[in-house]
Protein backbone atom coordinates (compact mmCIF):
# COMPACT_ATOMS: atom_id res chain seq x y z
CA UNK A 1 40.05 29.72 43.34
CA UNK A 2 37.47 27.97 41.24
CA UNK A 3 37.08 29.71 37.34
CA UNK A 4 34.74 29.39 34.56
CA UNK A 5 35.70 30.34 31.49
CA UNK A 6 33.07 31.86 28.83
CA UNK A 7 34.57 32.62 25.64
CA UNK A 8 33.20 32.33 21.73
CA UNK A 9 36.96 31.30 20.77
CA UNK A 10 38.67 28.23 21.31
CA UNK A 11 42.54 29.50 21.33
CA UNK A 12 41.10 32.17 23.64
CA UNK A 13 40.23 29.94 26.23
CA UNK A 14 42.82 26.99 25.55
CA UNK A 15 45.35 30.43 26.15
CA UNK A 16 43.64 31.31 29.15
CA UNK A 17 43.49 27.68 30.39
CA UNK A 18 47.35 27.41 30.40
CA UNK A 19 48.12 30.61 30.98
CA UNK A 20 45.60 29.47 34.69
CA UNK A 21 47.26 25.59 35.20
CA UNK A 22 50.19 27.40 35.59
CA UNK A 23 48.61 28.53 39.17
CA UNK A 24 48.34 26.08 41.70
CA UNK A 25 45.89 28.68 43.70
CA UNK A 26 43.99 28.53 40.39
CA UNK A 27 41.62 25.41 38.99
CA UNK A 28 39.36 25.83 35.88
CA UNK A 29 36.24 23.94 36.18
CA UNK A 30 34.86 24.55 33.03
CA UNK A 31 34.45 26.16 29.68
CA UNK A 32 31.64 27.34 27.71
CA UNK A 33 31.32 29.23 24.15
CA UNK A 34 27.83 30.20 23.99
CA UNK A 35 26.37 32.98 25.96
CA UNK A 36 23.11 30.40 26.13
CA UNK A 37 25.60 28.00 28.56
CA UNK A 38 27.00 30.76 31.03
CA UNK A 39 23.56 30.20 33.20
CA UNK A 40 23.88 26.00 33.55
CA UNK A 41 27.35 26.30 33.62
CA UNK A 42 27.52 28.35 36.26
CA UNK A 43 24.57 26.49 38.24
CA UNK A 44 26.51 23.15 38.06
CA UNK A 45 30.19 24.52 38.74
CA UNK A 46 29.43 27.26 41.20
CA UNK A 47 32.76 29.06 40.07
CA UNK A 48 34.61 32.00 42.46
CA UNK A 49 35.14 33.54 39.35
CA UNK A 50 33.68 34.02 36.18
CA UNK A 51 36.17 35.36 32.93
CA UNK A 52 33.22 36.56 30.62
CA UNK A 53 34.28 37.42 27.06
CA UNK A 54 32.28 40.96 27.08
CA UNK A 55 31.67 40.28 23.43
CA UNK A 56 30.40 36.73 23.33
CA UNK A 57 27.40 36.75 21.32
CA UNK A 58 24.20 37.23 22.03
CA UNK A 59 25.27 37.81 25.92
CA UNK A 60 22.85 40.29 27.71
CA UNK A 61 25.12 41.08 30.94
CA UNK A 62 22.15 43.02 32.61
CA UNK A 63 19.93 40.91 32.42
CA UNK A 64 22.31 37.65 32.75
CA UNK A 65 24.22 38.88 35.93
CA UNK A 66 21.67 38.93 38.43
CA UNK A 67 20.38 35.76 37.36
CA UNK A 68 24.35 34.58 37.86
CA UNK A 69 24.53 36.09 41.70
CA UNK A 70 21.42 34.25 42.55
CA UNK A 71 22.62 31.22 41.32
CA UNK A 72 26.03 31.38 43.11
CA UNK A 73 25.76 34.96 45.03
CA UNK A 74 29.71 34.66 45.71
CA UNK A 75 30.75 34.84 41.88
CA UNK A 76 33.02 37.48 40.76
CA UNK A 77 32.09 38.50 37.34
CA UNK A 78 35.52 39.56 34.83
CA UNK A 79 34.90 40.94 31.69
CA UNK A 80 37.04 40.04 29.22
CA UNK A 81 37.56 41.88 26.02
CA UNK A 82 39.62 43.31 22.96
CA UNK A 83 38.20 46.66 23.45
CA UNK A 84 39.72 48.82 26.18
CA UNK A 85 37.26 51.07 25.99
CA UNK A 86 34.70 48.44 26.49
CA UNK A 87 35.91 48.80 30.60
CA UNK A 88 33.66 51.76 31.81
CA UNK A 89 30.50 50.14 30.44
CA UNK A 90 31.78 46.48 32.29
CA UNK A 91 32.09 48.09 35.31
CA UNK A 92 29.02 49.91 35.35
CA UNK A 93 26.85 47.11 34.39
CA UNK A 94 27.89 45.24 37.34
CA UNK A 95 31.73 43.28 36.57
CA UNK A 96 33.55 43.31 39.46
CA UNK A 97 36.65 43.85 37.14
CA UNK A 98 37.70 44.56 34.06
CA UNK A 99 40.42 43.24 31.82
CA UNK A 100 41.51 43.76 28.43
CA UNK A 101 42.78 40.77 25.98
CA UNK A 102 45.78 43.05 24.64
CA UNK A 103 46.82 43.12 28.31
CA UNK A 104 49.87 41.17 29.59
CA UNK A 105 49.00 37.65 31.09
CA UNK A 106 50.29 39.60 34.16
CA UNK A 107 47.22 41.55 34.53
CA UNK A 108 44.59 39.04 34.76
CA UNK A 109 47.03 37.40 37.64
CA UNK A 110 47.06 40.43 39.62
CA UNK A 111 43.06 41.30 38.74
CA UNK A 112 42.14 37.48 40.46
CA UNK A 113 44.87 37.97 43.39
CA UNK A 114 43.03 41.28 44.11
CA UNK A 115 39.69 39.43 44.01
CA UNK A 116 41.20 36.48 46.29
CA UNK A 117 41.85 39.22 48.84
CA UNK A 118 38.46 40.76 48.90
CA UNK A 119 38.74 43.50 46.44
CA UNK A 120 37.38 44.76 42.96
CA UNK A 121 39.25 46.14 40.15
């Protein structure tokens, strides 16, 4: 499974990158910090999967998502953020899953297994 990682904060996605290595089913193809380089990024990589920090600033999911599906209409959007309660807005603006950064490491493993297999969380 090919990943992007979006994230404003470095250790965040240094953590995430090791936390994915570990995974041999797993390869990160890129990072980005700025919700201006989610679009390109995303063009150039084509990821499976796409860890979106739901707070990364000046992001506009609505409007950025279906721009993402039409530029690689197999992505699997997973918002990413500090804020539980952030997960019922995620989910209804279109993530296919939801995951919060307080979570075990565990969770985000299971959410992209699920994904691999064909489903949504």
């Amino acid at each position: 499974m090919r990943i992007l990682l979006a994230d404003d904060q470095r250790q965040v996605r240094s953590a995430l990158r090791l936390l994915l290595e570990q995974e041999t089913e797993l390869n990160v193809v890129g990072e980005v910090s700025e919700a201006e380089e989610v679009l390109t990024e995303v063009e150039v990589t084509c990821p499976d999967v796409l860890l979106l920090d739901w707070e990364l600033p000046n992001l506009r999911f609505a409007e950025v998502l279906g721009n993402l599906r039409s530029l690689c209409p197999h992505l699997a959007v997973v918002a990413l953020s500090g804020l539980p309660e952030a997960r019922r807005v995620a989910l209804a603006a279109g993530a296919h899953a939801f995951v919060s950064k307080g979570d075990p490491p565990e969770c985000l493993l299971a959410t992209l297994r699920e994904i691999a297999d064909g489903g949504d969380r």
